[in-house]
C-alpha atoms as a PDB file:
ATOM      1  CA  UNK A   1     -19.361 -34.827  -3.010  1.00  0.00           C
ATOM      2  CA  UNK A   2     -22.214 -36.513  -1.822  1.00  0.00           C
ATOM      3  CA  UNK A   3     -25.542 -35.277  -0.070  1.00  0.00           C
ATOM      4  CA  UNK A   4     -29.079 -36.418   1.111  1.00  0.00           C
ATOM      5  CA  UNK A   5     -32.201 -34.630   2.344  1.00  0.00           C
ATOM      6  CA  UNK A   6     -34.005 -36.437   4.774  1.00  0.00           C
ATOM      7  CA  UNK A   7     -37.578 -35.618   5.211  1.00  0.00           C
ATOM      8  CA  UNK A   8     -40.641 -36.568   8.149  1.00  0.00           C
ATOM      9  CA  UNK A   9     -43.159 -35.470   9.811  1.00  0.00           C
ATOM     10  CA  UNK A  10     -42.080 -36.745  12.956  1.00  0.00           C
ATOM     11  CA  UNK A  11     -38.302 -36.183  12.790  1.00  0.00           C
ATOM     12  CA  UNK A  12     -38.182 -33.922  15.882  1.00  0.00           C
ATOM     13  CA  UNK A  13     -38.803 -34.581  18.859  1.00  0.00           C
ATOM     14  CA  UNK A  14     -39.603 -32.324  22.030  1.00  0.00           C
ATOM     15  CA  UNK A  15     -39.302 -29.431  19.175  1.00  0.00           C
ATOM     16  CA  UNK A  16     -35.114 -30.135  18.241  1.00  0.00           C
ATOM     17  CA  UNK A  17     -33.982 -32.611  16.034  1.00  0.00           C
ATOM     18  CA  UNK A  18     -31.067 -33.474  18.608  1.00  0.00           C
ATOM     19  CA  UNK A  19     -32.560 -36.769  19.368  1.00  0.00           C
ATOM     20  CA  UNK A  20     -32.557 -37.614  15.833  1.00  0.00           C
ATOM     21  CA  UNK A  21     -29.160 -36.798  15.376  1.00  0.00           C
ATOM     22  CA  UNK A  22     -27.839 -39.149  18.364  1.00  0.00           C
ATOM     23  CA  UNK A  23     -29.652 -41.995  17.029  1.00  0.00           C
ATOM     24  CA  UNK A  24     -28.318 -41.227  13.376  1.00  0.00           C
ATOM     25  CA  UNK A  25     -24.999 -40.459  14.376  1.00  0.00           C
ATOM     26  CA  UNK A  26     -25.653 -36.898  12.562  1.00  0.00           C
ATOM     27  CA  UNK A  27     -23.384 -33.850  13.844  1.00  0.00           C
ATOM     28  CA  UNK A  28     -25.679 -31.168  14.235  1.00  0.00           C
ATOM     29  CA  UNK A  29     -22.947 -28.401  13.596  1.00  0.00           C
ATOM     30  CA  UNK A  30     -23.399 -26.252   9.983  1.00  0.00           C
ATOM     31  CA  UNK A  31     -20.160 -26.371   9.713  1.00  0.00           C
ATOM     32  CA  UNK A  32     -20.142 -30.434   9.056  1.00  0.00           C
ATOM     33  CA  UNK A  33     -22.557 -29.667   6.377  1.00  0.00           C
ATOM     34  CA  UNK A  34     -25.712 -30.515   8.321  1.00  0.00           C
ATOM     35  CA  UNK A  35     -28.827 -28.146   7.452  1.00  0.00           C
ATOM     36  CA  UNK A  36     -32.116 -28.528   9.551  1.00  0.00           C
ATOM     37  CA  UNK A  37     -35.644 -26.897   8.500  1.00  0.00           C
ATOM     38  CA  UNK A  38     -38.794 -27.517  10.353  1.00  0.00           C
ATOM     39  CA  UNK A  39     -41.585 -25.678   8.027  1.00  0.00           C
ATOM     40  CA  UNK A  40     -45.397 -24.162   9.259  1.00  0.00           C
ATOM     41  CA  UNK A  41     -47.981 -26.972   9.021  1.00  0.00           C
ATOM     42  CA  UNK A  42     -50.790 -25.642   7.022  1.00  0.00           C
ATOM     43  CA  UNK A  43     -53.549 -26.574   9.111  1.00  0.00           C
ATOM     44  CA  UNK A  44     -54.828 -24.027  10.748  1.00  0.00           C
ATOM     45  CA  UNK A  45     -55.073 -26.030  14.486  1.00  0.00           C
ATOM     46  CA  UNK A  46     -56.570 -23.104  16.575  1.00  0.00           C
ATOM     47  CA  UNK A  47     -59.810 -22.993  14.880  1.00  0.00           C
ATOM     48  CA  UNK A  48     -59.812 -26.509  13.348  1.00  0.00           C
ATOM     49  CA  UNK A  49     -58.889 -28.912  16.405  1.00  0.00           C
ATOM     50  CA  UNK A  50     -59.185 -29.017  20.443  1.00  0.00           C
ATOM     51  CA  UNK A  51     -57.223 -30.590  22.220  1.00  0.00           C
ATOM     52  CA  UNK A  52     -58.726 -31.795  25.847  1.00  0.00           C
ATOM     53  CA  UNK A  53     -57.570 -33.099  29.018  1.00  0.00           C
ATOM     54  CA  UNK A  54     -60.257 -33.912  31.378  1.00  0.00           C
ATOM     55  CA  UNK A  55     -60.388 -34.284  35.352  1.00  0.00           C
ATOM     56  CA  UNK A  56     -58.852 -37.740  35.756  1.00  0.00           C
ATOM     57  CA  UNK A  57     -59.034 -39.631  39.378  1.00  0.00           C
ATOM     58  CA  UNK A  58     -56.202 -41.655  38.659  1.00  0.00           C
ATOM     59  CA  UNK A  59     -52.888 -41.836  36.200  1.00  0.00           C
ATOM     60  CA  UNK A  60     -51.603 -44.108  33.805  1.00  0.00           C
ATOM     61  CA  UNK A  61     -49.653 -46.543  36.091  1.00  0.00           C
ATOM     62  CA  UNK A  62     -51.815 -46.956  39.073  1.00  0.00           C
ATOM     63  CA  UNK A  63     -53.481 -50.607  39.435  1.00  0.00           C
ATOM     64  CA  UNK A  64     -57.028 -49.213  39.130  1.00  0.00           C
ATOM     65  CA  UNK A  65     -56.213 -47.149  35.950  1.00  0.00           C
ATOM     66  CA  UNK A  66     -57.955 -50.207  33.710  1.00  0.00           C
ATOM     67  CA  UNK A  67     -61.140 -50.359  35.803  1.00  0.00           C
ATOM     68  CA  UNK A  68     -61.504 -47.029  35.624  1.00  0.00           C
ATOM     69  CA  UNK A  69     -61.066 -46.396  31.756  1.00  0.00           C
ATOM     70  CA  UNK A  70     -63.974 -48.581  31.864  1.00  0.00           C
ATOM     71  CA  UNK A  71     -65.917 -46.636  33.523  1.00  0.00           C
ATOM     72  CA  UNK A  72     -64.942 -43.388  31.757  1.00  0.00           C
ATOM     73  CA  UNK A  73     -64.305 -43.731  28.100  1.00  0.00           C
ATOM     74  CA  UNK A  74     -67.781 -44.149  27.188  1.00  0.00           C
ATOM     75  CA  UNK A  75     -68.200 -40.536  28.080  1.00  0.00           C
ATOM     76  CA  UNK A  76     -65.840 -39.731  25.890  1.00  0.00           C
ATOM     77  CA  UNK A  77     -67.422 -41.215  23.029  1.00  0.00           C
ATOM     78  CA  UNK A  78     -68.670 -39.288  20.384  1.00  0.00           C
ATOM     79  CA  UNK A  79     -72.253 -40.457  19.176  1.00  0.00           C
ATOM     80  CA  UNK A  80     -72.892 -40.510  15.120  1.00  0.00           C
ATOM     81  CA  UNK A  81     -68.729 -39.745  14.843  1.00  0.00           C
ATOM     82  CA  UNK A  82     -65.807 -41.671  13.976  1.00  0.00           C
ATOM     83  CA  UNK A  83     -63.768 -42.067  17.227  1.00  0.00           C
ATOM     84  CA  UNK A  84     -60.352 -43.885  17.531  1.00  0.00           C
ATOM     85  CA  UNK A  85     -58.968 -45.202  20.822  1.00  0.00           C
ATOM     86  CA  UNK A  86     -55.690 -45.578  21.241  1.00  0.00           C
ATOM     87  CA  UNK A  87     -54.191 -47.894  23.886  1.00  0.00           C
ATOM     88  CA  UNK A  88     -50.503 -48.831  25.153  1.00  0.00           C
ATOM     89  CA  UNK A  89     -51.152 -52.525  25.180  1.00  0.00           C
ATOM     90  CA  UNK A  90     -53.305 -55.615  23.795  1.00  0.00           C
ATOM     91  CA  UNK A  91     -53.878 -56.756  26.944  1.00  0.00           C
ATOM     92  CA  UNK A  92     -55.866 -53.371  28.581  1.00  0.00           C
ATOM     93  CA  UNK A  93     -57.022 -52.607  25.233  1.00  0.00           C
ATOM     94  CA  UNK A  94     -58.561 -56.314  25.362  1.00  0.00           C
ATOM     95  CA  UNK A  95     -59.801 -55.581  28.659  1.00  0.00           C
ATOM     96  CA  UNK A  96     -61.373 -52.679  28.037  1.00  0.00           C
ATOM     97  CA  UNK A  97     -63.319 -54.175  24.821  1.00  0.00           C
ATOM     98  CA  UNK A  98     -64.681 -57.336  26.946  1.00  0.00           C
ATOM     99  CA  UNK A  99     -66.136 -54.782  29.891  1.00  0.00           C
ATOM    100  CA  UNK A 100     -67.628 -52.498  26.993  1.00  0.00           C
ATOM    101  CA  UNK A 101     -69.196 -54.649  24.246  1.00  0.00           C
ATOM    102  CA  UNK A 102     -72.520 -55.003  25.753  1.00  0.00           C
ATOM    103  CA  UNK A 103     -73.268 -51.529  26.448  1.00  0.00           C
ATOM    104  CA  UNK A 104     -71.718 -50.402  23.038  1.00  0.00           C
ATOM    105  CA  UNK A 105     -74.035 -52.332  21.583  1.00  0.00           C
ATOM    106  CA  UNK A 106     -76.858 -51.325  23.473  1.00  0.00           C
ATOM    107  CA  UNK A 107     -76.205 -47.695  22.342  1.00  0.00           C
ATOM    108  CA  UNK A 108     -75.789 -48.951  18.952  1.00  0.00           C
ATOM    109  CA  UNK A 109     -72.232 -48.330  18.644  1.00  0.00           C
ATOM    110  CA  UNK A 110     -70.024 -50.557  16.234  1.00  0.00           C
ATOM    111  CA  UNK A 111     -67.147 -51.319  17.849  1.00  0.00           C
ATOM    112  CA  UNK A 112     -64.000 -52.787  16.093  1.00  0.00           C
ATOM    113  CA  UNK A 113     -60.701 -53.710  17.851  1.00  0.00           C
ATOM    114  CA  UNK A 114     -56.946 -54.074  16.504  1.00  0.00           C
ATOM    115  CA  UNK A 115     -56.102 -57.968  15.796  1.00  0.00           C
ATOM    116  CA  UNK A 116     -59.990 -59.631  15.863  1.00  0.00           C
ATOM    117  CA  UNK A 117     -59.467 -58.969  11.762  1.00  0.00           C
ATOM    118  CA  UNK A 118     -57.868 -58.004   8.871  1.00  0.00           C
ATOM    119  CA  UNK A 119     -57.137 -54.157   8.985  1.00  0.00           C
ATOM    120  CA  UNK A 120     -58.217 -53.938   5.627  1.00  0.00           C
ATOM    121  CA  UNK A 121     -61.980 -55.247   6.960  1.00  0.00           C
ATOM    122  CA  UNK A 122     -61.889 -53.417  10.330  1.00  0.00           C
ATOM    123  CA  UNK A 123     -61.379 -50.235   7.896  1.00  0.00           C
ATOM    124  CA  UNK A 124     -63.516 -50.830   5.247  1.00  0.00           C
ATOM    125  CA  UNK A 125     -66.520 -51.617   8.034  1.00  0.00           C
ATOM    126  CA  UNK A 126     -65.488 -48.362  10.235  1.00  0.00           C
ATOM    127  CA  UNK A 127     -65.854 -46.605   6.193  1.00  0.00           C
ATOM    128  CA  UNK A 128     -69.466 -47.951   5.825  1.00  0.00           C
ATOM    129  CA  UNK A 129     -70.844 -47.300   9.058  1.00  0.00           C
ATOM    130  CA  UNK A 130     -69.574 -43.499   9.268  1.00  0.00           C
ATOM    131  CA  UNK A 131     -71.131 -43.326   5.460  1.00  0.00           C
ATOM    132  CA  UNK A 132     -74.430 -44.381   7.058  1.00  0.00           C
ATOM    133  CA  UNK A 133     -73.946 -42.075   9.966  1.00  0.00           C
ATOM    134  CA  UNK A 134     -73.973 -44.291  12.437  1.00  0.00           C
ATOM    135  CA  UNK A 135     -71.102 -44.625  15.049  1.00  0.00           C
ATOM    136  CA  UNK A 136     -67.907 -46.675  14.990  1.00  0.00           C
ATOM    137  CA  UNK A 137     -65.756 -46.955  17.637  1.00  0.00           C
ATOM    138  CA  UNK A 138     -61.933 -48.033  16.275  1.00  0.00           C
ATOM    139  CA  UNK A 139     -60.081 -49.401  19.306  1.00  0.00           C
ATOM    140  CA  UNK A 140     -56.537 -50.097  18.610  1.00  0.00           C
ATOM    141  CA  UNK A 141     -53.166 -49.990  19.609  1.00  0.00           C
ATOM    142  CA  UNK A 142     -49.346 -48.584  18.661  1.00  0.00           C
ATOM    143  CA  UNK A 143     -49.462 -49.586  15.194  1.00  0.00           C
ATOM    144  CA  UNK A 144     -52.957 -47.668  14.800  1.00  0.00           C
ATOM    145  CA  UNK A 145     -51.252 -44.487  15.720  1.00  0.00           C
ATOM    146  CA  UNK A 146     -49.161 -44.573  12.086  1.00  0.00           C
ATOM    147  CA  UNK A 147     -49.731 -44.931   8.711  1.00  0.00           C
ATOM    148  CA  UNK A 148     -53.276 -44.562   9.388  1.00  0.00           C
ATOM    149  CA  UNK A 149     -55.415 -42.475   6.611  1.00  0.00           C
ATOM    150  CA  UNK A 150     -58.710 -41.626   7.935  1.00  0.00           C
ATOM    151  CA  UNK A 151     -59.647 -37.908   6.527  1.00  0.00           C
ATOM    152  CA  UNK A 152     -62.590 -35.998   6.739  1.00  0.00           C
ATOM    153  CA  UNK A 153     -65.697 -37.687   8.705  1.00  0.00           C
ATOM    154  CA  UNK A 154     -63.755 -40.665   9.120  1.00  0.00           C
ATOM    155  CA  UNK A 155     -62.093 -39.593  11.818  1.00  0.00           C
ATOM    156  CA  UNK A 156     -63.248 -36.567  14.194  1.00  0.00           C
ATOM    157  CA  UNK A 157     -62.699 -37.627  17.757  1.00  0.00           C
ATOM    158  CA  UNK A 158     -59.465 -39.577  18.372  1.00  0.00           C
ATOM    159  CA  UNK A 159     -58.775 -40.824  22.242  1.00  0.00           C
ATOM    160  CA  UNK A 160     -54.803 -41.957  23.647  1.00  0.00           C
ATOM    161  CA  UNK A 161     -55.497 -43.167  26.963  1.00  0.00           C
ATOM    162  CA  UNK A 162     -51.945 -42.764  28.393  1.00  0.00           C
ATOM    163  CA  UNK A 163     -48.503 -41.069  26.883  1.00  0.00           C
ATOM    164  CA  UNK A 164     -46.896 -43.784  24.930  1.00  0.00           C
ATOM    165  CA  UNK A 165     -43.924 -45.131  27.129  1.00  0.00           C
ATOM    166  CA  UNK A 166     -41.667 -47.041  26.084  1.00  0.00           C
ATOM    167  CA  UNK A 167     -39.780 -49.299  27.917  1.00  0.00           C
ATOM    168  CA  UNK A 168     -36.292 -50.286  26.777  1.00  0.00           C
ATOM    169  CA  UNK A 169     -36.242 -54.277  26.086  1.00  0.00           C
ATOM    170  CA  UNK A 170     -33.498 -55.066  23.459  1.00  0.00           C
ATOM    171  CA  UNK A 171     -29.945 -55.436  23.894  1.00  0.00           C
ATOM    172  CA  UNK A 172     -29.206 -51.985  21.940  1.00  0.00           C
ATOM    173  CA  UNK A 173     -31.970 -50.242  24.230  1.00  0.00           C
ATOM    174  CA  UNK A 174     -30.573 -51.582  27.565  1.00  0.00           C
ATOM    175  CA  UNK A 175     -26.932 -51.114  26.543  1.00  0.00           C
ATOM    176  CA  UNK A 176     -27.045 -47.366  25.463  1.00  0.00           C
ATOM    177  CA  UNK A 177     -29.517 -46.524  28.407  1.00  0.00           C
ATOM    178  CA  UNK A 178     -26.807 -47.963  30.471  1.00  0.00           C
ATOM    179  CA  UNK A 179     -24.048 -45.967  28.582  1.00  0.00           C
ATOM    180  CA  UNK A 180     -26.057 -42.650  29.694  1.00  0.00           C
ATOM    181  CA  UNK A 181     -26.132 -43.719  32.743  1.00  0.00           C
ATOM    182  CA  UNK A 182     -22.201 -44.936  32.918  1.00  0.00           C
ATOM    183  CA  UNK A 183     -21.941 -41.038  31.747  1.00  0.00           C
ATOM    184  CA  UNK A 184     -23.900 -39.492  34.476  1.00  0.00           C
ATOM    185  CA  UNK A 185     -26.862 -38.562  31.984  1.00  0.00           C
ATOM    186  CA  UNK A 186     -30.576 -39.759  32.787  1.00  0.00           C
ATOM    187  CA  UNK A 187     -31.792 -42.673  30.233  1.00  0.00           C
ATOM    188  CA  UNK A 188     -35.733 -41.660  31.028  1.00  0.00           C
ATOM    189  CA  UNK A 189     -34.919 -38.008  30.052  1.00  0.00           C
ATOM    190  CA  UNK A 190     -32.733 -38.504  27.388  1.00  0.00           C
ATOM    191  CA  UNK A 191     -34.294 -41.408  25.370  1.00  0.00           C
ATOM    192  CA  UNK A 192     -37.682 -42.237  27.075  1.00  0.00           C
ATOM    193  CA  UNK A 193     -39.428 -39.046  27.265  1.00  0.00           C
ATOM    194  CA  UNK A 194     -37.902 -37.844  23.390  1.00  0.00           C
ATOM    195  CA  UNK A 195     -39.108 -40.886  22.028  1.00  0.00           C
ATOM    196  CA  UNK A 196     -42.442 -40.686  24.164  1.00  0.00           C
ATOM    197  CA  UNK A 197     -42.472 -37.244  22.185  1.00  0.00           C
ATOM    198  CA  UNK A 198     -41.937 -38.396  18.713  1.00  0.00           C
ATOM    199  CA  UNK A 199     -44.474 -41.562  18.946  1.00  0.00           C
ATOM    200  CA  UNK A 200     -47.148 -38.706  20.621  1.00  0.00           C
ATOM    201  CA  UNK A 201     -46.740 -36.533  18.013  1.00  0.00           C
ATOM    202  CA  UNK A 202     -47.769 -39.457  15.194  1.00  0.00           C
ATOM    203  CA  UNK A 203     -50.538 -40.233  17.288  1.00  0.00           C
ATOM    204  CA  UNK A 204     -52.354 -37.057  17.424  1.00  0.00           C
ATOM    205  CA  UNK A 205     -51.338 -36.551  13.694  1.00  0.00           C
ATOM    206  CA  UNK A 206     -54.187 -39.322  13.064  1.00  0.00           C
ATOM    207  CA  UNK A 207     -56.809 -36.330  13.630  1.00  0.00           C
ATOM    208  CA  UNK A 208     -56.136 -33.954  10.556  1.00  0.00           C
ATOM    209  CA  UNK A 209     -55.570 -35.532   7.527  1.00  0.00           C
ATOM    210  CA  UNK A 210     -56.590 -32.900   5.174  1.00  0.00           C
ATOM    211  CA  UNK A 211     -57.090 -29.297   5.189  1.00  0.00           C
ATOM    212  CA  UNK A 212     -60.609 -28.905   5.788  1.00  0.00           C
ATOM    213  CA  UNK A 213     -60.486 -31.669   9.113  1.00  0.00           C
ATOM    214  CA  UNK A 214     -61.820 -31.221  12.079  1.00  0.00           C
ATOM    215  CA  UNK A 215     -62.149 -32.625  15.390  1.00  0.00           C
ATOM    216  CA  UNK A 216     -61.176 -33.455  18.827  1.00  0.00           C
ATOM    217  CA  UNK A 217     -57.613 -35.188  20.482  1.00  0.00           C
ATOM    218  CA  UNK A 218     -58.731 -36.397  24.148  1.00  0.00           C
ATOM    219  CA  UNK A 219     -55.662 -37.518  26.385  1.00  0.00           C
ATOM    220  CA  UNK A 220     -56.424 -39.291  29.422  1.00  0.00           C
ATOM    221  CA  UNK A 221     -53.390 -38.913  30.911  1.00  0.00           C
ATOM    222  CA  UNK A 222     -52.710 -35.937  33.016  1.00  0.00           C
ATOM    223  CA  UNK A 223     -48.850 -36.208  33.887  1.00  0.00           C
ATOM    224  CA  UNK A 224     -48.754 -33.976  30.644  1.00  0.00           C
ATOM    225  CA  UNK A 225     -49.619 -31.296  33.207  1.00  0.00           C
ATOM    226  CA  UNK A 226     -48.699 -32.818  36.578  1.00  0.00           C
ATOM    227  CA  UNK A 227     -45.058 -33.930  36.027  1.00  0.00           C
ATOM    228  CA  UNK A 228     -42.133 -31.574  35.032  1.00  0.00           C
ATOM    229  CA  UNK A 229     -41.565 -33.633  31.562  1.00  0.00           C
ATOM    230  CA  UNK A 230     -44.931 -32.720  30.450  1.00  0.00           C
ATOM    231  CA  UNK A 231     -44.644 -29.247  29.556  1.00  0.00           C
ATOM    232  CA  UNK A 232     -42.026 -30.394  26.745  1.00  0.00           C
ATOM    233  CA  UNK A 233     -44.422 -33.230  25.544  1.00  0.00           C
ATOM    234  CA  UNK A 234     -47.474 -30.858  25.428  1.00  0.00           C
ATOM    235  CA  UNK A 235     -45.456 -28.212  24.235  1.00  0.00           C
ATOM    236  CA  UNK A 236     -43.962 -30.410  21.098  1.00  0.00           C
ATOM    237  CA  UNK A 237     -47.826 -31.147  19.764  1.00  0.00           C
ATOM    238  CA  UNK A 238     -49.244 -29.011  17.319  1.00  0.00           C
ATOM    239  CA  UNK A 239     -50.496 -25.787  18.558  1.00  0.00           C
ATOM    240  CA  UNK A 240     -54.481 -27.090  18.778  1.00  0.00           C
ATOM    241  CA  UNK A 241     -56.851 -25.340  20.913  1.00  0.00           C
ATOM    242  CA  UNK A 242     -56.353 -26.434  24.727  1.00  0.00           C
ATOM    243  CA  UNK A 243     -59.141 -27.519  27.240  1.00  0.00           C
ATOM    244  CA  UNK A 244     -57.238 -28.537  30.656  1.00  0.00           C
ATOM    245  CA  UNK A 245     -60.181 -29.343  32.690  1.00  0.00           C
END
């Protein structure tokens, strides 16, 4: 008799671990001998985190979405903080840098972005500069939003400027989101949207490292309130204070 306990922060998605078990190939019935436990976080997210959506003129995947980040996110900066944007691509992340620099550094804010160095250096700089209070500004993209370690100061006001998408691209991805659809099922509700879930869930777990953290989540993307999918995404994050503005 053999047996294996599987453990991760992010194994559910939308708040069930039935996603994970269709990718897996996992039966989710006891009697097959599968178990599943979700335990209490022990951060104490009412009183230690907000999380804010603020009054946005356009969503995600309208053409003037770029030009208007511009014009927004340094609003949504946090002076003499450690702030993290996260973006869906290189190429508006890129975009958004190249419109900025000047007037970040005419506030005096350090800005770093995602593939200009080393992550090593771009962390080790971000580090220094919140240890002489001054303020970086981390601007990266997917691969920022896991496996990154910032506790404490180095990290109190984290930005995702849209819900992270994915769009299905490999030969596995197109063939079982045509299988869903062969069996009358809906690939955007039944892989997209779970896996939007799990991948928004990792990112907004970059805020609270450590017990005593604090700080802000800012979403810039409203169809977490405007489309029917987006009670189940907003729903699935940790229970942090809410500002819908």
């Amino acid at each position: 008799c053999l047996g294996a306990v599987l453990v991760s922060a992010t194994m559910r998605a939308l708040n069930s671990f039935s996603f994970f078990c269709r990718q897996a190939g996992i039966s989710e019935k006891p009697e097959d001998g599968t178990r599943f436990l979700a335990l209490v976080s022990p951060f104490d997210y009412q009183n230690q985190a907000e999380l804010r959506i603020p009054k946005m003129k356009y969503e995600p995947q309208a053409k003037e979405f770029t030009e208007y980040l511009i014009d927004i996110l340094p609003n949504q900066i946090k002076d003499k903080q450690a702030n993290l944007v996260l973006f869906s691509s290189y190429w508006q992340m890129n975009q958004v840098a190249d419109a900025l620099e000047k007037l970040f550094i005419k506030k005096g804010w350090a800005l770093q972005i995602q593939g200009k160095e080393s992550r090593n250096e771009i962390l080790n700089k971000h580090k220094t500069l919140v240890q002489c209070q001054k303020t970086s500004v981390l601007f990266g993209t997917g691969s920022f939003s896991e496996g990154l370690d910032l506790p404490g100061e180095l990290l109190e006001n984290l930005i995702i400027t849209k819900i992270p998408f994915g769009v299905p691209t490999s030969p596995v991805e197109q063939a079982h989101a045509e299988y869903i659809e062969h069996k009358g099922g809906n690939p955007f509700m039944q892989i997209t949207v779970p896996e939007a879930s799990k991948k928004l869930i990792q990112s907004v777990g970059r805020l609270l490292r450590k017990e005593r953290d604090s700080g802000t989540v800012i979403i810039l993307d409203r169809r977490l309130i405007s489309k029917r999918y987006g009670a189940s995404l907003l729903d699935s994050l940790p229970p942090f204070k809410r500002i819908i503005e």
